[in-house]
Every structure is written in C-alpha cells, then in structure tokens.
Protein backbone atom coordinates (compact mmCIF):
# COMPACT_ATOMS: atom_id res chain seq x y z
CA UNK A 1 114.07 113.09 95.76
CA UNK A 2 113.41 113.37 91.81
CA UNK A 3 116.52 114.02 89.61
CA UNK A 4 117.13 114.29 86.43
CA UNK A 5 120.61 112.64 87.15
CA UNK A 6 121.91 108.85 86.64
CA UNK A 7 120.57 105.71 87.46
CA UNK A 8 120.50 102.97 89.90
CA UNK A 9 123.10 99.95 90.08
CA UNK A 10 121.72 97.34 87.88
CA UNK A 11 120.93 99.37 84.59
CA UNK A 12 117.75 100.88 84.91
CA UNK A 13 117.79 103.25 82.23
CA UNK A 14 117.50 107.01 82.28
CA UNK A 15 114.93 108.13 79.73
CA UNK A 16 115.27 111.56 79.82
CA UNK A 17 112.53 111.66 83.08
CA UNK A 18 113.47 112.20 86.76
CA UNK A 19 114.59 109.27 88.41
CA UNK A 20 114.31 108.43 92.19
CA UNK A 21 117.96 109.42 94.09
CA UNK A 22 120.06 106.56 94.50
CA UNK A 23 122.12 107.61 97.49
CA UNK A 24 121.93 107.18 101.50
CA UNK A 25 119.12 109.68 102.71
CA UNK A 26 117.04 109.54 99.28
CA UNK A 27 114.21 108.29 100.91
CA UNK A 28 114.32 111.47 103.44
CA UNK A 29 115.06 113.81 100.92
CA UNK A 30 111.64 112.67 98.80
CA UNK A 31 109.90 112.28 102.04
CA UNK A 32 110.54 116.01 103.10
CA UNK A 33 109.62 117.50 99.79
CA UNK A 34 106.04 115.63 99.97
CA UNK A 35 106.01 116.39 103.30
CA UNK A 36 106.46 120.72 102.41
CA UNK A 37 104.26 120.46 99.58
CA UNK A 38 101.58 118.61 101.62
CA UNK A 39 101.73 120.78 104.69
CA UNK A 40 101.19 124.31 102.46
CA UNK A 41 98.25 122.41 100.25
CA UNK A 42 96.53 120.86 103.38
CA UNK A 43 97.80 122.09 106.18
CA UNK A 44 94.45 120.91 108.42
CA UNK A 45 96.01 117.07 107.49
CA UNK A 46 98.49 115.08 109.58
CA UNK A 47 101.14 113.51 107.99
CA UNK A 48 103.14 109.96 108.65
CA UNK A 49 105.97 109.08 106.22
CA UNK A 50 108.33 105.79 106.53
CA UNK A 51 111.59 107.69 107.07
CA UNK A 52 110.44 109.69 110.22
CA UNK A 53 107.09 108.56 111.77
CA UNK A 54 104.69 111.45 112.21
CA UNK A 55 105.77 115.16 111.66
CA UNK A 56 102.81 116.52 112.55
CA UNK A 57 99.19 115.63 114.77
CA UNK A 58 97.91 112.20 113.49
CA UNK A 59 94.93 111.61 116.22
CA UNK A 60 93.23 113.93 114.36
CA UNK A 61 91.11 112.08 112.00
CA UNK A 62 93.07 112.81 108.31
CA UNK A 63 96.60 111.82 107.66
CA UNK A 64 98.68 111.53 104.66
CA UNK A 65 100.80 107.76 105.27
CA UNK A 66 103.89 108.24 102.76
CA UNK A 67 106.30 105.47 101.80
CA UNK A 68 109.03 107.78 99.64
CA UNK A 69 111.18 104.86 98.19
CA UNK A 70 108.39 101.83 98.03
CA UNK A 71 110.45 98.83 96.70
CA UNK A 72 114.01 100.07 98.20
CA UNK A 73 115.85 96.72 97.62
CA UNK A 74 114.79 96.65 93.94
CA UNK A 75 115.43 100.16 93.06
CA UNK A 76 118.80 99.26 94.35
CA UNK A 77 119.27 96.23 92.45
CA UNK A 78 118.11 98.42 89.09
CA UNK A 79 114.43 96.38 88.61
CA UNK A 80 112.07 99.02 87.97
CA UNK A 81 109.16 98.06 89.73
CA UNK A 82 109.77 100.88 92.65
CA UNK A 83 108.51 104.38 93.56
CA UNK A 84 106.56 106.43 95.68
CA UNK A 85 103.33 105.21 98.08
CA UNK A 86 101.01 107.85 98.79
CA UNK A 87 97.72 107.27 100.89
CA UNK A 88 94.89 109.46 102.54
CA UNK A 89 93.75 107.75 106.00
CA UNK A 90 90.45 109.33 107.84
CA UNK A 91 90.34 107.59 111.29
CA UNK A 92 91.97 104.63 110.10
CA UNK A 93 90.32 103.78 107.20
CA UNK A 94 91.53 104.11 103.75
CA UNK A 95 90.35 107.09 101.57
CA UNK A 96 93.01 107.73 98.92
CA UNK A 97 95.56 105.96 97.45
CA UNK A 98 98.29 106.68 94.68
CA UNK A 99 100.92 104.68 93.58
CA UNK A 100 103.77 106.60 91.36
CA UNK A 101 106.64 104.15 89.13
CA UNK A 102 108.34 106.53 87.94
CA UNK A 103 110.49 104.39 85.83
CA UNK A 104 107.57 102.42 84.20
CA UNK A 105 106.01 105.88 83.83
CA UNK A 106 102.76 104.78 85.54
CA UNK A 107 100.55 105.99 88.10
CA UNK A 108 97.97 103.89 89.56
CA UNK A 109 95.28 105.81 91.96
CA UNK A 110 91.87 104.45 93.61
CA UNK A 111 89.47 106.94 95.51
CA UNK A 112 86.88 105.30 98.58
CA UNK A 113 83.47 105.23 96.68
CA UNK A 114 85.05 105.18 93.23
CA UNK A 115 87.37 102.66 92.83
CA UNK A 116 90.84 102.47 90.94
C-alpha cells in the first residue's frame, strides 16, 4: 500500500512522497487497492496480481497482470530501484504496460502500436 510513513531498512529516504509499506502483507494490501480501483473503472476486465492469482474471470480475453511490490528483495534492503508492475494482456499478448518507482519518482509506460 502507499504511505506517507517511514522507510525501508537500508536508508531509502522519505521525501515527503508516499512510500511502498514495508511490513508482512504490503504486497496484498497494494494489490487489493489496485485490484478495487480496477474492478469499479473496468469492471468488463479480468484481473491477475502476484499475491493471489486471479480474482476474477481471466479466459476472457482482457486482464490486468499486477506485480504490487516489483523488486521485493531490494525494497527490503533500502535500494530504490522497486515499485509497482502494471500490465494490460488481450488474449495473451501484451497491450499496456506501466512501470511506477515511486522512490525515483518515475513512471515508465509503453502502449501496443505506440511505443514507450
């Protein structure tokens, strides 16, 4: 989940911006607030995320894939190259991507058919 609380072990510095949770169950905690937002936005999408598989029909062509705490072991170890994973699969293939490092305070997206 994002807080506006601490930091990680390690030193990672808090900036005044809302850093990723550093305790047991984080990952869950940012994978079921994506998970609420996404089903009221787009409710005709599936949805996969790394801490509990699928949460809601994925054989139906578009599925959000979510990996809430990308880079675990170095958010842990304070190096600040970690965040969220967020991708858009239609049958499969690869529509969407987005990429949020929320301690680097960069965002890096790419689109099928327009590139990143």
């Amino acid at each position: 989940m994002l807080v506006d609380q601490g930091r990680p072990r390690g030193g990672v510095p808090h900036a005044g911006h809302q850093l990723l949770e550093a305790r047991p169950g984080g990952g869950r905690a940012v994978e079921h607030a994506v998970r609420d937002f996404l089903s009221r936005e787009t409710p005709e999408i599936g949805f996969f995320g790394e801490e509990e598989g699928a949460t809601t029909d994925t054989g139906r062509g578009l599925v959000w894939m979510l990996d809430p705490v990308d880079g675990t072991a170095n958010f842990l170890h304070g190096i600040p190259l970690c965040g969220v994973s967020l991708g858009l699969v239609d049958k499969d293939m690869p529509t969407l991507g987005v990429i949020d490092l929320p301690f680097l305070g960069s965002r890096y997206s790419a689109a099928e058919g327009h590139g990143a």
